[in-house]
Protein backbone atom coordinates (compact mmCIF):
# COMPACT_ATOMS: atom_id res chain seq x y z
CA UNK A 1 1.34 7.12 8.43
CA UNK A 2 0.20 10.34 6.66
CA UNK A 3 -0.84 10.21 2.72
CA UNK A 4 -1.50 12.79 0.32
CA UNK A 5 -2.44 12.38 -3.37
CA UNK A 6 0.65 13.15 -6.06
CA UNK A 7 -1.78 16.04 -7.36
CA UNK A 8 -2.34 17.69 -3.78
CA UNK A 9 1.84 17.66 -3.12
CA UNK A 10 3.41 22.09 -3.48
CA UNK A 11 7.03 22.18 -4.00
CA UNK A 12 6.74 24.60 -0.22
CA UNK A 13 5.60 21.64 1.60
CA UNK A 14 8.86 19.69 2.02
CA UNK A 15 11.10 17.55 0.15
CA UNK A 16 9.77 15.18 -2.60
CA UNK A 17 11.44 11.73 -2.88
CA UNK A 18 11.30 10.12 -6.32
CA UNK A 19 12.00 6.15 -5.38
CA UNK A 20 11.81 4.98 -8.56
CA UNK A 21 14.51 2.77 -10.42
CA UNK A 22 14.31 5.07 -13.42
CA UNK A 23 14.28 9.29 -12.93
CA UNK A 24 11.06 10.04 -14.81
CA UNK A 25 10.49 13.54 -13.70
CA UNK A 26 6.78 12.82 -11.93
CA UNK A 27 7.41 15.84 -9.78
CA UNK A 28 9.34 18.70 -11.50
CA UNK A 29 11.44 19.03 -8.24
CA UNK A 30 11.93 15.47 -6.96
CA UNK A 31 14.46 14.10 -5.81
CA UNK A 32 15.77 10.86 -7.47
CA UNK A 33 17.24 8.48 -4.59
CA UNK A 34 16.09 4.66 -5.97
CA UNK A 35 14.17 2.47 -2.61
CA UNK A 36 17.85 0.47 -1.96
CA UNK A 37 19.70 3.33 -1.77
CA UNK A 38 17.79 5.49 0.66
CA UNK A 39 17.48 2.45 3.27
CA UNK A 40 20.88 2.13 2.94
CA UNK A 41 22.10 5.57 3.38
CA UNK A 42 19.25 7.54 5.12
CA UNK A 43 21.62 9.23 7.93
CA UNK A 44 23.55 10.65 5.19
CA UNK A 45 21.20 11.28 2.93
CA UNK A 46 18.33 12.85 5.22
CA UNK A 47 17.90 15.13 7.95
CA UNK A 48 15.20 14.95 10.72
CA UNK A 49 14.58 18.43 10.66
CA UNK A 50 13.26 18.16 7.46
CA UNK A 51 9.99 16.93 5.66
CA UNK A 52 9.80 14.44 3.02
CA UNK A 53 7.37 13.07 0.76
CA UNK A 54 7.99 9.43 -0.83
CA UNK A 55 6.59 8.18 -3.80
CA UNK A 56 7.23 5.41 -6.46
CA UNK A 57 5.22 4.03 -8.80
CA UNK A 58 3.40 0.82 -7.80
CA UNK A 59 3.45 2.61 -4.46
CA UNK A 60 4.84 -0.59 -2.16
CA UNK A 61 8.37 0.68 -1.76
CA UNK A 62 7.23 3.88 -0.61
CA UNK A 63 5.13 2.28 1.79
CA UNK A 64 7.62 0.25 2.84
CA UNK A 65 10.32 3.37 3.13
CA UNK A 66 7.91 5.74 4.79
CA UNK A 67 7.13 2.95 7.26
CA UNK A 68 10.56 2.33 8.19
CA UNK A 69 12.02 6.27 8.16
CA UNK A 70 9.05 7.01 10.20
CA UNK A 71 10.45 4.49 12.99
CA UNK A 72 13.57 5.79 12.88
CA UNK A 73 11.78 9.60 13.28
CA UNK A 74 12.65 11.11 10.25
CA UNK A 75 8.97 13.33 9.47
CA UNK A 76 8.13 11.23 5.89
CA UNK A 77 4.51 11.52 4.09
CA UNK A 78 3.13 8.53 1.71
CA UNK A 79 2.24 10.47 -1.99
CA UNK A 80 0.21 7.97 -3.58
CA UNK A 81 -1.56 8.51 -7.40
């Protein structure tokens, strides 16, 4: 599974996923899809040609997402504080 830091993610490198109940904004450009809805919907909601970067805040559910979307071959990084 690749990781980066929250600090070393650039709005050019691909998509950032905020997974958090709650849209707080970490990333000026995220993405707010909550952990239950992206495993439920990831075909519609993703594409495989495209590059995504998860992140919530106690970091589990990201783990947890990146783990599974990376099975399923969708190109997902870990962004971890």
């Amino acid at each position: 599974m690749k990781k980066i830091q929250l600090c070393d993610y650039k709005a050019n490198m691909g998509i950032f996923i905020d997974l958090n109940y709650h849209d707080n904004k970490v990333v000026e450009v995220a993405k707010h899809i909550p952990y239950e809805e992206l495993l439920t919907n990831y075909k519609e909601l993703l594409d495989k040609n495209k590059k995504y970067f998860l992140f919530c805040n106690g970091g589990i559910k990201s783990k947890k997402a990146a783990t599974i979307l990376e099975f399923y071959g969708y190109d997902v990084t870990l962004v971890y504080k």
